[in-house]
C-alpha atoms as a PDB file:
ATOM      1  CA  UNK A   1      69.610  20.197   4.999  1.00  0.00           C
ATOM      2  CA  UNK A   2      66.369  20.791   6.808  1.00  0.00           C
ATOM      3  CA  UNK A   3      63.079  19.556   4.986  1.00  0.00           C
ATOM      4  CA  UNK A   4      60.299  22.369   4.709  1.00  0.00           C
ATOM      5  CA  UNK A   5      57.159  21.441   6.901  1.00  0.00           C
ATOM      6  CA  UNK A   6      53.954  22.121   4.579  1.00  0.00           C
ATOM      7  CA  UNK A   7      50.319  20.856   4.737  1.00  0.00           C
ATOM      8  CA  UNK A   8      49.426  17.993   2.065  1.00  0.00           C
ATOM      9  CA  UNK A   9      47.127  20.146   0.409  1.00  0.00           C
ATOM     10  CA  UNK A  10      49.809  22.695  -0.277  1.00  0.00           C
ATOM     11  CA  UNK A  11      51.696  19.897  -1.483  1.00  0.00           C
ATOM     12  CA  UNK A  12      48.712  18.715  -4.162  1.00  0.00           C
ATOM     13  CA  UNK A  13      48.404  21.814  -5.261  1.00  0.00           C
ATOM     14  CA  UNK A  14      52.654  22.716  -6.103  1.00  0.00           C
ATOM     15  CA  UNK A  15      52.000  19.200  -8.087  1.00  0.00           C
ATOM     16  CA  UNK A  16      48.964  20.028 -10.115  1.00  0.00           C
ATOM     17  CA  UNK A  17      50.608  23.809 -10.274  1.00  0.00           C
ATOM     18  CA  UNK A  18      53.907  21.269 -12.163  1.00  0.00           C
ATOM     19  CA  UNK A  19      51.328  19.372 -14.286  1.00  0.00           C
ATOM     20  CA  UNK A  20      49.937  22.781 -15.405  1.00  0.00           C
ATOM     21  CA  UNK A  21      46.578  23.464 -13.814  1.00  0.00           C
ATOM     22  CA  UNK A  22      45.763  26.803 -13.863  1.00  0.00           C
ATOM     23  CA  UNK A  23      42.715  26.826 -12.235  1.00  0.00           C
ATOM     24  CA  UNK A  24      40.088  24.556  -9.872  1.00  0.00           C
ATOM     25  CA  UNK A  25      36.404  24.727  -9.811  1.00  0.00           C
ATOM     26  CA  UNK A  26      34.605  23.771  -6.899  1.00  0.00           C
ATOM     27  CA  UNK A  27      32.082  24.019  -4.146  1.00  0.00           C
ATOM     28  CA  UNK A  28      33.679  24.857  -0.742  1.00  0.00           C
ATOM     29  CA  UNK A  29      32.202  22.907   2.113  1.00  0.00           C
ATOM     30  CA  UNK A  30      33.156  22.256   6.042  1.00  0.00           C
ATOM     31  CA  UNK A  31      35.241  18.825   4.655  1.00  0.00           C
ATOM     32  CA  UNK A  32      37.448  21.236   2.516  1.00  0.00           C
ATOM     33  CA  UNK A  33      38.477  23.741   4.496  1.00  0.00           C
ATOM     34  CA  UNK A  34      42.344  22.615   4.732  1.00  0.00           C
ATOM     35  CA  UNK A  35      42.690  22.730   0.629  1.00  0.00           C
ATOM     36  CA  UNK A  36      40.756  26.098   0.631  1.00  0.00           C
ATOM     37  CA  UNK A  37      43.228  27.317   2.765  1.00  0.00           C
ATOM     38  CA  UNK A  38      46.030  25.811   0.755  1.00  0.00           C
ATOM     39  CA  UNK A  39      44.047  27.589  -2.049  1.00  0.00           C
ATOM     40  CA  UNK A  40      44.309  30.670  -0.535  1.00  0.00           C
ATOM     41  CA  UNK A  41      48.319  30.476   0.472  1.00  0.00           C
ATOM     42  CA  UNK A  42      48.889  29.334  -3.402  1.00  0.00           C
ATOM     43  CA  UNK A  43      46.415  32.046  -4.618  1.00  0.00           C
ATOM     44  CA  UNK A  44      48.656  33.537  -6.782  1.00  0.00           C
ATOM     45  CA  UNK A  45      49.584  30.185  -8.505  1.00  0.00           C
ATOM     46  CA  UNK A  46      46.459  28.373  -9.180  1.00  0.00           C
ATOM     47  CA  UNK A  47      42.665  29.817  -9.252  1.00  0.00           C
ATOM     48  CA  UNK A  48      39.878  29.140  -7.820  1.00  0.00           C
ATOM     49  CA  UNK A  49      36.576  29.388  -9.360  1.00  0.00           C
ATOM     50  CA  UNK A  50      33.323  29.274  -6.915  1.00  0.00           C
ATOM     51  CA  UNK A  51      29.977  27.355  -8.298  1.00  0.00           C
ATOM     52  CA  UNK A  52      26.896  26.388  -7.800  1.00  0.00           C
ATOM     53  CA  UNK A  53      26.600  22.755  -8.633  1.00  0.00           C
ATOM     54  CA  UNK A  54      28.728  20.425  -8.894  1.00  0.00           C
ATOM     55  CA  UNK A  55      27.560  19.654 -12.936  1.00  0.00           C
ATOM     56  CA  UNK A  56      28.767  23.168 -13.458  1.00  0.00           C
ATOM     57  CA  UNK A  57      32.008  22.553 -12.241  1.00  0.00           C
ATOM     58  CA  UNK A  58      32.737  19.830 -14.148  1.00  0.00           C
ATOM     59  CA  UNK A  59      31.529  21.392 -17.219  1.00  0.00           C
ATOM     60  CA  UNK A  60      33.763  24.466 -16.953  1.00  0.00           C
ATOM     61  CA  UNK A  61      36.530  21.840 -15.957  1.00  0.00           C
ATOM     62  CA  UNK A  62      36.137  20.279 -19.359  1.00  0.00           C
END
């Protein structure tokens, strides 16, 4: 059998999508740009939520 090829990001995510996350708050930035584009190919999965700060994020996280 021939093992699927996918980014570690896209791999975090299926996990955290297993564990039950239904969302993720955050700031993107330049250092991010491979999970927001494992983000955007698990869209439909797992949201994500745009802030501000950083303090906001974890508040609506909590």
């Amino acid at each position: 059998m021939k093992k699927e090829k996918i980014p570690t990001a896209v791999a975090a995510l299926r996990v955290m999508q297993e564990w039950g996350v239904e969302r993720i708050y955050g700031l993107p930035a330049g250092s991010l740009n491979t999970w927001m584009d494992a983000l955007y190919t698990e869209q439909e999965k797992i949201d994500f939520i745009q802030v501000r700060h950083e303090e906001v994020g974890a508040l609506a996280a909590s």
